[in-house]
Protein backbone atom coordinates (compact mmCIF):
# COMPACT_ATOMS: atom_id res chain seq x y z
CA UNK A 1 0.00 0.00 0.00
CA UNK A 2 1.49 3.42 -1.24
CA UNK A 3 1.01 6.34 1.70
CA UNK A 4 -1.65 9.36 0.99
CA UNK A 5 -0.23 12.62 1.07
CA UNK A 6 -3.60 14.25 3.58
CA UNK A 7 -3.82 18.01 2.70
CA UNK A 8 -4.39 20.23 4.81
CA UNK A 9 -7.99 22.04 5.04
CA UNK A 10 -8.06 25.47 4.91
CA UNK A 11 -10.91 26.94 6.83
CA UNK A 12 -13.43 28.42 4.39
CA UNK A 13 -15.51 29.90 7.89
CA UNK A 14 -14.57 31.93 10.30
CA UNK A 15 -13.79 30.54 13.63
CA UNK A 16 -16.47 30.72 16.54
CA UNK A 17 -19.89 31.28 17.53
CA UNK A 18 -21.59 32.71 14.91
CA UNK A 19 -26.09 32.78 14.91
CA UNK A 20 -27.78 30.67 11.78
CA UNK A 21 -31.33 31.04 10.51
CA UNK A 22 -33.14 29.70 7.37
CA UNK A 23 -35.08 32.11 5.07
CA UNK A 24 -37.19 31.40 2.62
CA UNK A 25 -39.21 33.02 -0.52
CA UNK A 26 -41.01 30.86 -3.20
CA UNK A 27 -39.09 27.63 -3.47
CA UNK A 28 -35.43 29.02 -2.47
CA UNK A 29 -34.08 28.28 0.66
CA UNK A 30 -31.07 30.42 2.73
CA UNK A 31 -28.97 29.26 5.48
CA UNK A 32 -27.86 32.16 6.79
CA UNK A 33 -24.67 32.19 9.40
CA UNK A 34 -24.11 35.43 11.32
CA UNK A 35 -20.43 36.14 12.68
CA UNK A 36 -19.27 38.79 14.92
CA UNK A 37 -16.55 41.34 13.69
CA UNK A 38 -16.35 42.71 10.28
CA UNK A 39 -16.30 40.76 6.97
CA UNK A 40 -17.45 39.86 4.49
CA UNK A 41 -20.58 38.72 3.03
CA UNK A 42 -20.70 35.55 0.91
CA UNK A 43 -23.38 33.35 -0.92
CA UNK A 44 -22.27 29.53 -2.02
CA UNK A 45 -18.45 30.50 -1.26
CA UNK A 46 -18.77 33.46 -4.09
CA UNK A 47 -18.81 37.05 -3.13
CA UNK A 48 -22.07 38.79 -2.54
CA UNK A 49 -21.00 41.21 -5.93
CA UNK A 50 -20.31 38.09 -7.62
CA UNK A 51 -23.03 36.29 -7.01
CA UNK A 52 -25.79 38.83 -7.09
CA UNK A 53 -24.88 40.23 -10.47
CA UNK A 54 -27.85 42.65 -10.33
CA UNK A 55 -27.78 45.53 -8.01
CA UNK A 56 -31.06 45.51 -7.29
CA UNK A 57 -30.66 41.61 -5.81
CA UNK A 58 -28.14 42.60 -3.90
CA UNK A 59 -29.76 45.54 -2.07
CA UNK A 60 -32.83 43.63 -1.57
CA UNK A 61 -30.29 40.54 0.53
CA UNK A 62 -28.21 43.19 2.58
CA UNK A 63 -31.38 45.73 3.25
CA UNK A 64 -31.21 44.42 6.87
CA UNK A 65 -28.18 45.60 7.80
CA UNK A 66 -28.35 48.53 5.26
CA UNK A 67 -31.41 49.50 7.60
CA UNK A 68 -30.24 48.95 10.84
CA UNK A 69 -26.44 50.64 9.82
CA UNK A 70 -24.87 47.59 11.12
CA UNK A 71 -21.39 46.56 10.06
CA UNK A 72 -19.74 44.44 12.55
CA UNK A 73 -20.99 41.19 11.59
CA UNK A 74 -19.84 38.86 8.88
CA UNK A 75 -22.22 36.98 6.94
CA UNK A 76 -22.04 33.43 4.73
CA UNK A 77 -24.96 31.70 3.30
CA UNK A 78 -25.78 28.65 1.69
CA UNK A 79 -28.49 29.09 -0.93
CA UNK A 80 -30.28 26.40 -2.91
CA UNK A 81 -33.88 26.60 -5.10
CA UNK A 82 -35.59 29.01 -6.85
CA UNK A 83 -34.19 32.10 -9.32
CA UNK A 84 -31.98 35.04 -8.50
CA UNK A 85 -34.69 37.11 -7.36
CA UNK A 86 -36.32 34.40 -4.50
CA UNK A 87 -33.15 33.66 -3.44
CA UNK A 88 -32.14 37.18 -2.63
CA UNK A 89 -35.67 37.16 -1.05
CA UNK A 90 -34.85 34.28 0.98
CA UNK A 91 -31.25 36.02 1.70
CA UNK A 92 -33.00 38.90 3.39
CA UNK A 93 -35.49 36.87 5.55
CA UNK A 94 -32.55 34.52 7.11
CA UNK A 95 -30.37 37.03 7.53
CA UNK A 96 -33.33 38.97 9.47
CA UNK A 97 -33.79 36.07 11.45
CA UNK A 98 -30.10 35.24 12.35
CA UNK A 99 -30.17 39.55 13.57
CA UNK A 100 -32.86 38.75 15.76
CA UNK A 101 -30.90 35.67 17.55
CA UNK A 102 -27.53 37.50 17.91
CA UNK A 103 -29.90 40.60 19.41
CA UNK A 104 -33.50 40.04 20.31
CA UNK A 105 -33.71 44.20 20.42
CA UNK A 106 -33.87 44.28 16.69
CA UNK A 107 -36.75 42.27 16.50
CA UNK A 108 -39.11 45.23 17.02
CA UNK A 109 -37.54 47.40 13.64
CA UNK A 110 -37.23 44.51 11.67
CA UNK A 111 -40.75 43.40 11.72
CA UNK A 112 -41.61 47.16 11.43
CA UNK A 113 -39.87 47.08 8.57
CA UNK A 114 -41.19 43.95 6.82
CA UNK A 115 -38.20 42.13 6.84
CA UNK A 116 -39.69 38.65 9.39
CA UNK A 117 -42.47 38.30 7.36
CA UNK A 118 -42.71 34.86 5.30
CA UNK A 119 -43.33 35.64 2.05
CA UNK A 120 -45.88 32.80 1.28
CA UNK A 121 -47.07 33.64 -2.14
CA UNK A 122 -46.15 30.86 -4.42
CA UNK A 123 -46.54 29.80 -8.60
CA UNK A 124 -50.25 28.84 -8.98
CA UNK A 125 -50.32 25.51 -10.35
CA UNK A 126 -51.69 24.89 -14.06
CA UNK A 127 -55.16 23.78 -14.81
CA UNK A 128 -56.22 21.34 -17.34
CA UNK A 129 -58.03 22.78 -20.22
CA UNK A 130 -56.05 26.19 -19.69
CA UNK A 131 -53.00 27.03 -21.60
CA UNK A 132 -51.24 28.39 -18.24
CA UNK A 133 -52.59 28.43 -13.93
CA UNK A 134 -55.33 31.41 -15.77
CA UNK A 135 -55.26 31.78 -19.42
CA UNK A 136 -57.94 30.22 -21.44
CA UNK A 137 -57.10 29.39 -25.37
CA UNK A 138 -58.43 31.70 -27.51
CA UNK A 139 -61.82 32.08 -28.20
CA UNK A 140 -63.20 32.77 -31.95
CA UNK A 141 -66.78 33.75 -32.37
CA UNK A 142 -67.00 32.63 -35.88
């Protein structure tokens, strides 16, 4: 038997206690882990510019802490499901939640501001005998 080299793991996360929560919008699902001191903020191991092309997605997933003014935490989530859009949705609801573990205090704005609420509206399914969940085929009089 020939001996393994092992590598050595580099830590992708940083070290500690750090607050998770799950958010989700549609059918995307965050995992949301909230570090103390400043960093970062990074979505499937990409950063958040990188992965949220548009800016629009971005400032929807950071609006929490664009709200509150906070910078000393560091942020990584784990996002699966859904398009750009949910998943930035689901972004800002587990990051919300993960605030309101690491300080209860918040709780109060947040939900003032909309940012704990579920977002439960979801794709109505398609009916048979309509082209999509609504639209009927056309109708011709004659």
């Amino acid at each position: 038997m020939a001996a393994t080299a092992h590598k050595t793991i580099e830590a992708k996360e940083p070290r500690g206690k750090y607050f998770e929560a799950v958010g989700r919008r549609k059918t995307a699902v965050a995992r949301v882990r909230l570090f103390s001191g400043k960093g970062g903020i990074t979505v499937n191991d990409a950063p958040i510019e990188k992965y949220f092309t548009l800016a629009r997605h971005s400032h929807t997933a950071v609006a929490p802490l664009q709200s509150l003014g906070l910078d000393k935490f560091s942020v990584q989530a784990k996002i699966k499901g859904g398009g750009i859009s949910a998943q930035a949705g689901a972004f800002r609801h587990g990051l919300s939640r993960a605030l309101v573990l690491a300080d209860p205090e918040l709780k109060k704005q947040l939900r003032g501001l909309g940012f704990l609420t579920r977002d439960s509206r979801m794709v109505e399914r398609k009916k048979y005998g309509l082209r999509k969940a609504r639209r009927a085929p056309q109708w011709a009089k004659r």
